[in-house]
PDB file of N, CA and C in Angstrom:
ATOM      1  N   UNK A   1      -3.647   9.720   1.141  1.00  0.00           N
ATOM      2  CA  UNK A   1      -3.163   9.755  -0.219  1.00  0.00           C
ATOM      3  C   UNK A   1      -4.265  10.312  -1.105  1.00  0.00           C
ATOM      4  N   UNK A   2      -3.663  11.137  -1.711  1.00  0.00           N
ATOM      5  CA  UNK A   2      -4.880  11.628  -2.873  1.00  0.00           C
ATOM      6  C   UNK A   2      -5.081  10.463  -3.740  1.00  0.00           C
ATOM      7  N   UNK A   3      -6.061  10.835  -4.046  1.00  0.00           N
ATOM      8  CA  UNK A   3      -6.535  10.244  -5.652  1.00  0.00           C
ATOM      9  C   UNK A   3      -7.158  11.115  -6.997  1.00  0.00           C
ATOM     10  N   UNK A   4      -6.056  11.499  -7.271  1.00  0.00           N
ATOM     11  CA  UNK A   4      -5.808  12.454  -8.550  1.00  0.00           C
ATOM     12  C   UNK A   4      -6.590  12.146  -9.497  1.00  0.00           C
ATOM     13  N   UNK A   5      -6.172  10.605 -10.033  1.00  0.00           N
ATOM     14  CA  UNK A   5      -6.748   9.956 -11.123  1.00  0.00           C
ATOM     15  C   UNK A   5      -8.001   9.276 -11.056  1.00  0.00           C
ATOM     16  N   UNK A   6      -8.588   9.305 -10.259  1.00  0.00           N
ATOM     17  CA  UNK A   6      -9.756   8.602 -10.357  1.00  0.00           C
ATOM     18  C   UNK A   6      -9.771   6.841  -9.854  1.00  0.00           C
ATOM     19  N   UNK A   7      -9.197   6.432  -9.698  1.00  0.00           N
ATOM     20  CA  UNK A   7      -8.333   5.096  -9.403  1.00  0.00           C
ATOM     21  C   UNK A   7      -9.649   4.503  -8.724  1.00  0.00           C
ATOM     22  N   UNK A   8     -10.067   3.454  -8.841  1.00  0.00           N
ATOM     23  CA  UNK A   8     -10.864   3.003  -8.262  1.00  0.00           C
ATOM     24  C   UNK A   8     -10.461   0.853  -8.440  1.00  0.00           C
ATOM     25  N   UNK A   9     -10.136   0.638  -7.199  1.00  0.00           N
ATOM     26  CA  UNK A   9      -9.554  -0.424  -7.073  1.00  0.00           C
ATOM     27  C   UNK A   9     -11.124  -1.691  -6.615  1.00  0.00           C
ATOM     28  N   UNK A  10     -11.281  -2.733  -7.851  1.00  0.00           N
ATOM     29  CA  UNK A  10     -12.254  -3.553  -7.860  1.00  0.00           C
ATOM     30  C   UNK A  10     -12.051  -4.887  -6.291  1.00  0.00           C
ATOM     31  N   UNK A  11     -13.126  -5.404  -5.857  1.00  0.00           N
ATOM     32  CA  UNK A  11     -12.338  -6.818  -4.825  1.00  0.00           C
ATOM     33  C   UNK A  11     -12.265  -7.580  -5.536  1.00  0.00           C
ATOM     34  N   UNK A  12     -11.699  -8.685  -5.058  1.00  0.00           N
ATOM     35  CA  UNK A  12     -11.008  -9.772  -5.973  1.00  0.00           C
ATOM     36  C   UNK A  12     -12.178 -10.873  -6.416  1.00  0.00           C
ATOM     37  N   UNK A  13     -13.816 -10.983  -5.914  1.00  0.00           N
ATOM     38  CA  UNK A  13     -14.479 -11.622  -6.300  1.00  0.00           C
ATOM     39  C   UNK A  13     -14.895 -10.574  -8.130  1.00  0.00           C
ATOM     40  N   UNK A  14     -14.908  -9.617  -7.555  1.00  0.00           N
ATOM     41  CA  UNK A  14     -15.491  -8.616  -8.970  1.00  0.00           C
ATOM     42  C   UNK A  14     -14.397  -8.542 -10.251  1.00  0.00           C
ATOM     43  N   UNK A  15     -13.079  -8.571  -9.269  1.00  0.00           N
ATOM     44  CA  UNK A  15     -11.791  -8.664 -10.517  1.00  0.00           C
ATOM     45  C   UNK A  15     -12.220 -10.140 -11.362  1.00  0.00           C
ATOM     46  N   UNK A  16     -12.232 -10.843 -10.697  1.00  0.00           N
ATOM     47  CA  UNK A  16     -12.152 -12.461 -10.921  1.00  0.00           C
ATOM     48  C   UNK A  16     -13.323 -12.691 -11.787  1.00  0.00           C
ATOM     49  N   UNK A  17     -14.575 -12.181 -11.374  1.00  0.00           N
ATOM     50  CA  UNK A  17     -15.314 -12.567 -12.638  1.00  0.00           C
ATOM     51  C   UNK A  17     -15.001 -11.690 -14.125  1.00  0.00           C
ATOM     52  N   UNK A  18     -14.713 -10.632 -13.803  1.00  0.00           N
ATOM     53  CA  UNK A  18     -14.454  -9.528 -15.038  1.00  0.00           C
ATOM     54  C   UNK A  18     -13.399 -10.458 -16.104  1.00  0.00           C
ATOM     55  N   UNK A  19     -12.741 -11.695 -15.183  1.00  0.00           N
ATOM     56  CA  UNK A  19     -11.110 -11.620 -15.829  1.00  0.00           C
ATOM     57  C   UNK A  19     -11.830 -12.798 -16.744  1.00  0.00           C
ATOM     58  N   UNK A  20     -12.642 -13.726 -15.728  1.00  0.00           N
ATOM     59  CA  UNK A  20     -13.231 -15.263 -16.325  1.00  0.00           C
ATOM     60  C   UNK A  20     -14.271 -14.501 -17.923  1.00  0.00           C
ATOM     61  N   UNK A  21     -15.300 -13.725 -17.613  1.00  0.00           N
ATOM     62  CA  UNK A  21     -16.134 -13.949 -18.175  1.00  0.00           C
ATOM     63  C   UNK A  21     -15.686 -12.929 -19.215  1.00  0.00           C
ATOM     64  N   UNK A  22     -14.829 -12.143 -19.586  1.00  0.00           N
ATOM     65  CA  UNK A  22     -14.296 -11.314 -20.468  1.00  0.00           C
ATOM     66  C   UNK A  22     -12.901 -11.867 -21.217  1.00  0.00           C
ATOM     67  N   UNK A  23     -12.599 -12.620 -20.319  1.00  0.00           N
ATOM     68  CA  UNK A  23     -11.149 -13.634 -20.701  1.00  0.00           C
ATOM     69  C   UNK A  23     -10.139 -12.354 -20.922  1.00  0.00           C
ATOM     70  N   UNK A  24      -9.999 -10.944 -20.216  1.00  0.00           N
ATOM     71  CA  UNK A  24      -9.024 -10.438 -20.127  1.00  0.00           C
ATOM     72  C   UNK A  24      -7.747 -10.773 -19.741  1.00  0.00           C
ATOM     73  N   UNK A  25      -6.481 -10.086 -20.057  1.00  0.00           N
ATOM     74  CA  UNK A  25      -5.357 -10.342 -19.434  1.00  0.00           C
ATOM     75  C   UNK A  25      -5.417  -9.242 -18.154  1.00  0.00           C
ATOM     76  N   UNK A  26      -4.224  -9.840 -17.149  1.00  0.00           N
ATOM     77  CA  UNK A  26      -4.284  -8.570 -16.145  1.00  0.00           C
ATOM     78  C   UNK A  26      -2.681  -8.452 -15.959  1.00  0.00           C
ATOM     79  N   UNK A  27      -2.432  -7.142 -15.355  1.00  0.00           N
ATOM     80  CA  UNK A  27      -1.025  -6.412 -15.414  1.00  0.00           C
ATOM     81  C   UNK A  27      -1.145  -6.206 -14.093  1.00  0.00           C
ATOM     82  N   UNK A  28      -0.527  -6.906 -12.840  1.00  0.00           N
ATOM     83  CA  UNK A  28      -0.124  -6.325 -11.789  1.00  0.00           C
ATOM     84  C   UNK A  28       0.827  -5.463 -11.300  1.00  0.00           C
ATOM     85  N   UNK A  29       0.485  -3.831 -10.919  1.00  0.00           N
ATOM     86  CA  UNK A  29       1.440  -3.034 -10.470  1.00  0.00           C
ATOM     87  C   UNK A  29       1.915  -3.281  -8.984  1.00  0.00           C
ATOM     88  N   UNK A  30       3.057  -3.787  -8.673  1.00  0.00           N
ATOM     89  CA  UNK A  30       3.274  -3.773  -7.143  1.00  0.00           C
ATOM     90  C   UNK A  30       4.122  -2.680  -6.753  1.00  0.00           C
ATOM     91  N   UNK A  31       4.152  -2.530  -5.375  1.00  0.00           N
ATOM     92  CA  UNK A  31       5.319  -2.053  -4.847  1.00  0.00           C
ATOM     93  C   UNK A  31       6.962  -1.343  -6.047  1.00  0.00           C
ATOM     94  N   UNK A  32       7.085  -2.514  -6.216  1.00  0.00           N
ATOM     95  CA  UNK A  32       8.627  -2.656  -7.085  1.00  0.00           C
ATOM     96  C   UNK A  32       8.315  -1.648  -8.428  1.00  0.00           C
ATOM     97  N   UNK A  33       7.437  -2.453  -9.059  1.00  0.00           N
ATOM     98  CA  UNK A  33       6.417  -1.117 -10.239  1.00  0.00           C
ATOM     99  C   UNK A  33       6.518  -0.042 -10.298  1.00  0.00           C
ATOM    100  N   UNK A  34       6.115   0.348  -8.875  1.00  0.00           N
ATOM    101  CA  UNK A  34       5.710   1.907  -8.798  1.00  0.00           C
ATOM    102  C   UNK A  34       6.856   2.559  -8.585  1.00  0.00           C
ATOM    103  N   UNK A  35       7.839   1.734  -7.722  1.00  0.00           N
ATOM    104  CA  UNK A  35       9.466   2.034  -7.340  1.00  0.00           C
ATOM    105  C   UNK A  35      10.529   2.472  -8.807  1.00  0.00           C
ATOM    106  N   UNK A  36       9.896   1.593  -9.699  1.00  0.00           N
ATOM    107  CA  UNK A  36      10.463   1.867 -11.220  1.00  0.00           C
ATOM    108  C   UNK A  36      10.043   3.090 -11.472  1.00  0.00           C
ATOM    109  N   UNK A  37       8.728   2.837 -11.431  1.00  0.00           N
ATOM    110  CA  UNK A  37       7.986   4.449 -12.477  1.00  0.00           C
ATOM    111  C   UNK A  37       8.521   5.383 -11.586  1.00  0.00           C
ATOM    112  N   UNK A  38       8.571   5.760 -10.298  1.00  0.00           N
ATOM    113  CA  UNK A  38       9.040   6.751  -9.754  1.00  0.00           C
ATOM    114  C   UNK A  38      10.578   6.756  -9.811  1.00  0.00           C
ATOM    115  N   UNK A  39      11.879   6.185 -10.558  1.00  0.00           N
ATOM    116  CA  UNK A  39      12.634   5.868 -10.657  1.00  0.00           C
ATOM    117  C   UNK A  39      13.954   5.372 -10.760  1.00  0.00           C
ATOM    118  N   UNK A  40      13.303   4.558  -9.198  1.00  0.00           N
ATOM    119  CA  UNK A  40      13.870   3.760  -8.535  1.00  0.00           C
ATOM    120  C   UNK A  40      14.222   2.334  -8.755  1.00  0.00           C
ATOM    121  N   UNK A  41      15.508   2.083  -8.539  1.00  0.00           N
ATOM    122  CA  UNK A  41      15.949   0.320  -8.850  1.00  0.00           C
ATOM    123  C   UNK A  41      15.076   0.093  -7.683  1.00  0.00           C
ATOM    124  N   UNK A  42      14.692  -2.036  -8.460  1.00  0.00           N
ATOM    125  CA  UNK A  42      14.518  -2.415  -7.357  1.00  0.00           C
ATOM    126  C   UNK A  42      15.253  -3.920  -6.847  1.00  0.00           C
ATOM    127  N   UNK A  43      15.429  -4.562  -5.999  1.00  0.00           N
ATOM    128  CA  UNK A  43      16.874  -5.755  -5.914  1.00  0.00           C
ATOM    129  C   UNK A  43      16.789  -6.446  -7.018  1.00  0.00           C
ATOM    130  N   UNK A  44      15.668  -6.793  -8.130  1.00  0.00           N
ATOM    131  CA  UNK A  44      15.785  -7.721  -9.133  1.00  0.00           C
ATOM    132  C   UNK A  44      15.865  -7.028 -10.572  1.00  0.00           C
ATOM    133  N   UNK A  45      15.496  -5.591 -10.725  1.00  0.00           N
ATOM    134  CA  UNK A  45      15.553  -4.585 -11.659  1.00  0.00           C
ATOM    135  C   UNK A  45      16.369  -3.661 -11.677  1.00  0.00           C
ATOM    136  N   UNK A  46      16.950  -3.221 -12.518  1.00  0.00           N
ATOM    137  CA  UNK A  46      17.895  -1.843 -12.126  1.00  0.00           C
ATOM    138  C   UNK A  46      16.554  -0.746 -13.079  1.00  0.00           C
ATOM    139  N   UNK A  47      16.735   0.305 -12.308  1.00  0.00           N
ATOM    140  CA  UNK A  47      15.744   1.082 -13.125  1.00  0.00           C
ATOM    141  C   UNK A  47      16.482   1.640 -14.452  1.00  0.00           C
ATOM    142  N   UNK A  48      15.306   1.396 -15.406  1.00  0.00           N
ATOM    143  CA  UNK A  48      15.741   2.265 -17.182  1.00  0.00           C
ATOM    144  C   UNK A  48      14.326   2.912 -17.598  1.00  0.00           C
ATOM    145  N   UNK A  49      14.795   3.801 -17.610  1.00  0.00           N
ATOM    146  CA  UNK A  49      13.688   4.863 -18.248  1.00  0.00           C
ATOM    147  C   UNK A  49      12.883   4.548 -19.324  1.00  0.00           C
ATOM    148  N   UNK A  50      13.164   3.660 -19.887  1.00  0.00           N
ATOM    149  CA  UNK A  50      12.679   3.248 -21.132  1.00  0.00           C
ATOM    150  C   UNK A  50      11.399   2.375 -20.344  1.00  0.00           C
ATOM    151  N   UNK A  51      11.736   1.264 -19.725  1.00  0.00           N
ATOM    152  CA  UNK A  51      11.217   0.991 -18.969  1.00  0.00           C
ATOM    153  C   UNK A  51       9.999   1.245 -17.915  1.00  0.00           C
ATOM    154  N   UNK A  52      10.487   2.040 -17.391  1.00  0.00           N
ATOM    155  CA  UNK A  52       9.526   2.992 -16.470  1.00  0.00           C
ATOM    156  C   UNK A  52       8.551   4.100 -17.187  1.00  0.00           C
ATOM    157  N   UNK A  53       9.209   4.276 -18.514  1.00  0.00           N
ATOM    158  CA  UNK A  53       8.400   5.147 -19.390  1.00  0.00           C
ATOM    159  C   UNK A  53       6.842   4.044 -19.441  1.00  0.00           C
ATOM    160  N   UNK A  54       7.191   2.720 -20.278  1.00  0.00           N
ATOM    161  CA  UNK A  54       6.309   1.803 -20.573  1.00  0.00           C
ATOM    162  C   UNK A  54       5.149   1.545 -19.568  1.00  0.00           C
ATOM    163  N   UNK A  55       6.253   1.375 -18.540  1.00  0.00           N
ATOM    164  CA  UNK A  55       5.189   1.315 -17.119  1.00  0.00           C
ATOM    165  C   UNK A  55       4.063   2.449 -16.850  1.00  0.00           C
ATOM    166  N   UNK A  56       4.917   3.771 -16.628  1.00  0.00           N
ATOM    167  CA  UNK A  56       3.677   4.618 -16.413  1.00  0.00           C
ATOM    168  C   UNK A  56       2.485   4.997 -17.681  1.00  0.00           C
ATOM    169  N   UNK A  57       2.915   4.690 -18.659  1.00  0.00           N
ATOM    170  CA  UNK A  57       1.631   4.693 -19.591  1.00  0.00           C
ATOM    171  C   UNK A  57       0.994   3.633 -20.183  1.00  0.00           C
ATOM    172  N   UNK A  58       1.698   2.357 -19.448  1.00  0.00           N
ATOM    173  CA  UNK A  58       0.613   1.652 -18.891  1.00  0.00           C
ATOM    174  C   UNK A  58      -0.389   1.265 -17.548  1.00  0.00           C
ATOM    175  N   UNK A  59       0.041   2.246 -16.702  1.00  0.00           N
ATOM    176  CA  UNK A  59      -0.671   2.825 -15.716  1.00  0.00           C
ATOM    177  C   UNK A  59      -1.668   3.747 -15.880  1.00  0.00           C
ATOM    178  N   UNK A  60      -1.270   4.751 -16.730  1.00  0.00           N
ATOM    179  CA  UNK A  60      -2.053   6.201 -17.103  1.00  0.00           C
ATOM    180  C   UNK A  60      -2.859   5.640 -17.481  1.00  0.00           C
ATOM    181  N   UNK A  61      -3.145   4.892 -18.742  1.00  0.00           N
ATOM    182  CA  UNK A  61      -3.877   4.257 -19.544  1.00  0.00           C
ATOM    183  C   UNK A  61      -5.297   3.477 -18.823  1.00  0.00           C
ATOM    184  N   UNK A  62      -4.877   2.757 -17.796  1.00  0.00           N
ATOM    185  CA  UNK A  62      -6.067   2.487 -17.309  1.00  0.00           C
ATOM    186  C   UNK A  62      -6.524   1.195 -17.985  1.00  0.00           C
ATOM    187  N   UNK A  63      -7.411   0.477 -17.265  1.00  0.00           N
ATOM    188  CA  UNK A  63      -8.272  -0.760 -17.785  1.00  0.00           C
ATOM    189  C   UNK A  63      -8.563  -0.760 -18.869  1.00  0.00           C
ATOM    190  N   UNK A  64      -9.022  -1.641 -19.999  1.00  0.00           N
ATOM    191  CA  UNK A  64      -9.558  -1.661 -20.837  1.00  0.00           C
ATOM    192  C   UNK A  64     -10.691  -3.122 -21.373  1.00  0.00           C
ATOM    193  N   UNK A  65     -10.740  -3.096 -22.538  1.00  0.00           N
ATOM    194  CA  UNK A  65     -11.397  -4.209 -22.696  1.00  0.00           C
ATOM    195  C   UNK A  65     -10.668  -5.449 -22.806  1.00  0.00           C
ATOM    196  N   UNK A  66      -9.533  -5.319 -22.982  1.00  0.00           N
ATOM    197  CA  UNK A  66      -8.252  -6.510 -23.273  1.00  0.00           C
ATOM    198  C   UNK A  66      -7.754  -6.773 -21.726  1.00  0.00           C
ATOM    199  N   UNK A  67      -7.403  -5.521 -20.841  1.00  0.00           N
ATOM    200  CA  UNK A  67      -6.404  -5.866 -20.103  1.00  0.00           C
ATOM    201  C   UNK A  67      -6.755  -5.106 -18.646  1.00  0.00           C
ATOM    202  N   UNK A  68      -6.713  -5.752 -17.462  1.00  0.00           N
ATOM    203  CA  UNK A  68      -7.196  -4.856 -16.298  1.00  0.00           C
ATOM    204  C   UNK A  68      -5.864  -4.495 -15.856  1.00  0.00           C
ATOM    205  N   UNK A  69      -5.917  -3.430 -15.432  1.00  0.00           N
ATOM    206  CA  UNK A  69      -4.488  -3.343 -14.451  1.00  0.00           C
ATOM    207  C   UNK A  69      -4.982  -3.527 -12.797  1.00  0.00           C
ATOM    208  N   UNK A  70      -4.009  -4.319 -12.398  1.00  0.00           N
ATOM    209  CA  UNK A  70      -4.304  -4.348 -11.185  1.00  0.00           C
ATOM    210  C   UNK A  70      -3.347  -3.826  -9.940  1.00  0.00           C
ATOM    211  N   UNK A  71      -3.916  -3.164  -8.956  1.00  0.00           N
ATOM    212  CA  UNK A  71      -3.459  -2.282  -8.018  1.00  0.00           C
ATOM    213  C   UNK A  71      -3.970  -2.553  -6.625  1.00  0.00           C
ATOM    214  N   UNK A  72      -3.073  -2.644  -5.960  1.00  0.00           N
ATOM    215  CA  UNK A  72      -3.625  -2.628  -4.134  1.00  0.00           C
ATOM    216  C   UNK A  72      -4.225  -1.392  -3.774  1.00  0.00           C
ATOM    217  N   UNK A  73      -5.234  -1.713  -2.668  1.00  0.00           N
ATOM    218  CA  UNK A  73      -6.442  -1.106  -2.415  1.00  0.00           C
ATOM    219  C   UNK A  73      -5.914   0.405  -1.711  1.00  0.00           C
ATOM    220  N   UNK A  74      -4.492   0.755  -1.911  1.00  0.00           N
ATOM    221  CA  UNK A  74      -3.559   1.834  -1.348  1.00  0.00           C
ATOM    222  C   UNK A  74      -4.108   3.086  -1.742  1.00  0.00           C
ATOM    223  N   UNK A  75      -5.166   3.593  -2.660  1.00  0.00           N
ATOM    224  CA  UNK A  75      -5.974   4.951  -3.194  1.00  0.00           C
ATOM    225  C   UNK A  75      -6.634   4.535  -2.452  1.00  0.00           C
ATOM    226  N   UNK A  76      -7.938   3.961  -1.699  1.00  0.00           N
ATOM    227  CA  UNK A  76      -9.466   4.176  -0.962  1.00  0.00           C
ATOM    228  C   UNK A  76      -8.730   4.222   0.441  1.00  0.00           C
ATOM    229  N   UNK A  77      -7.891   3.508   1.053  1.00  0.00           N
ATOM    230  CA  UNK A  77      -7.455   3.246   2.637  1.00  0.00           C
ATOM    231  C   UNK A  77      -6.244   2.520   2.657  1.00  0.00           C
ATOM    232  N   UNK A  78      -5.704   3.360   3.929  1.00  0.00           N
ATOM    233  CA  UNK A  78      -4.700   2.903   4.562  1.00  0.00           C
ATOM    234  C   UNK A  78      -4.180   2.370   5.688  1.00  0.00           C
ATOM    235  N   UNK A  79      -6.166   1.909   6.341  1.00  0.00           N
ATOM    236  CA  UNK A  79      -5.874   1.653   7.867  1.00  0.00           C
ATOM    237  C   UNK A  79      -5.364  -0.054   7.830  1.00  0.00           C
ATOM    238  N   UNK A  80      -5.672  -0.658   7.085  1.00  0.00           N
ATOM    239  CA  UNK A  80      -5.313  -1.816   7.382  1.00  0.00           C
ATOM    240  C   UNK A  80      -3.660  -2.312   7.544  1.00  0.00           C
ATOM    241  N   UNK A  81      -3.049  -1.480   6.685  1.00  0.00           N
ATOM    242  CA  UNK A  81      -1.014  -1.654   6.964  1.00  0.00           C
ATOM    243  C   UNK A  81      -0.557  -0.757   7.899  1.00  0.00           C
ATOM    244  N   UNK A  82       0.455  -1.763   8.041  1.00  0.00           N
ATOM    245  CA  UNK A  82       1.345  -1.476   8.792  1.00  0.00           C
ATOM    246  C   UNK A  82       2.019   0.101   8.495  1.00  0.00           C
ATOM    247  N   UNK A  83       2.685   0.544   9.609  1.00  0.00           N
ATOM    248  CA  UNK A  83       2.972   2.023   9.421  1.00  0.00           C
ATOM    249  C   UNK A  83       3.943   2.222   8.517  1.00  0.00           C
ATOM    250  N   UNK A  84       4.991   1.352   8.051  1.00  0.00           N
ATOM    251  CA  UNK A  84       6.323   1.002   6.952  1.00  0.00           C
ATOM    252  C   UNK A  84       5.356   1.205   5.445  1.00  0.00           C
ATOM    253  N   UNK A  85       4.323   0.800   5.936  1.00  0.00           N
ATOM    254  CA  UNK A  85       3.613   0.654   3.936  1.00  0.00           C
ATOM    255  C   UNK A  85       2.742   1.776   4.033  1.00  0.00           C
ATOM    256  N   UNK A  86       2.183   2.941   4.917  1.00  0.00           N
ATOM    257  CA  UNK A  86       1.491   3.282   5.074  1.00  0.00           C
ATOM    258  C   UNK A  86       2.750   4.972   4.851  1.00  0.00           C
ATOM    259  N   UNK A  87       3.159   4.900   5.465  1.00  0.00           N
ATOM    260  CA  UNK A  87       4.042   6.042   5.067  1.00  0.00           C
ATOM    261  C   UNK A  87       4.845   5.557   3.991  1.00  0.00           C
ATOM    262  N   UNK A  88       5.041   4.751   2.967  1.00  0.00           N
ATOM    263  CA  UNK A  88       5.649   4.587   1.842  1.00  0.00           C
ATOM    264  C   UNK A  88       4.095   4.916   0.645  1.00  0.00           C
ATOM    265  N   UNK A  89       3.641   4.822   0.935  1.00  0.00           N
ATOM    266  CA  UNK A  89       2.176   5.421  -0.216  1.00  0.00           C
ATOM    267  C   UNK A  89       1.953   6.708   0.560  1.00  0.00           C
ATOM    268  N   UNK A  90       2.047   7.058   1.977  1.00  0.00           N
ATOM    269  CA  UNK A  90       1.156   8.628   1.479  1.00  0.00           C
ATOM    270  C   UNK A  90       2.290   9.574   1.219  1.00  0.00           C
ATOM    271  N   UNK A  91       3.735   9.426   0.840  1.00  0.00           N
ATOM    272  CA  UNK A  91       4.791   9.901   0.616  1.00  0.00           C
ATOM    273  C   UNK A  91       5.500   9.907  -0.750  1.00  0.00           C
ATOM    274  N   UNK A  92       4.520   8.770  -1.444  1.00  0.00           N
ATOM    275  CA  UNK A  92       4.562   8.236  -3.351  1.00  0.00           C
ATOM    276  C   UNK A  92       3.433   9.239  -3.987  1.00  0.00           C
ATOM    277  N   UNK A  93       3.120  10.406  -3.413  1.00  0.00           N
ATOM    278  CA  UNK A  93       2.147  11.231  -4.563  1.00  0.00           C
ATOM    279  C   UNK A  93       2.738  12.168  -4.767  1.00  0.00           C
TER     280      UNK A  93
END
């Protein structure tokens, strides 16, 4: 999978202090997320553009001082999943 954007995904000891000692909020993108922004329903969402608009520019947007977004480690590697999640990200760029 490329990494277009620069994406650089923190571990969860480095997220965790950033979140304590900054008292940020965090925005988890999963699976289902990205299924929106690319725009796709998912079993608990029906996709709306309006919606998915919000999402991807709060993706684009990136971390800040208020709010981390958080993302699985799916931009640096893909050896650790299974081949179902592994061809569903290098097939999402």
């Amino acid at each position: 999978m490329s990494n277009d954007y620069n994406i650089k995904v923190l571990n969860k000891e480095t997220t965790l202090q950033i979140l304590l000692e900054d008292h940020n909020s965090l925005i988890r993108f999963g699976d289902g997320e990205l299924d929106l922004i690319r725009g796709a329903s998912i079993p608990y969402q029906d996709y709306q553009p309006e919606l998915a608009g919000s999402l991807k520019e709060l993706l684009l947007e990136g971390s800040n001082r208020r709010l981390l977004v958080g993302l699985s480690d799916v931009f640096e590697k893909l050896d650790r999943y299974n081949d179902y999640c592994r061809n569903f990200y290098q097939n999402s760029s």
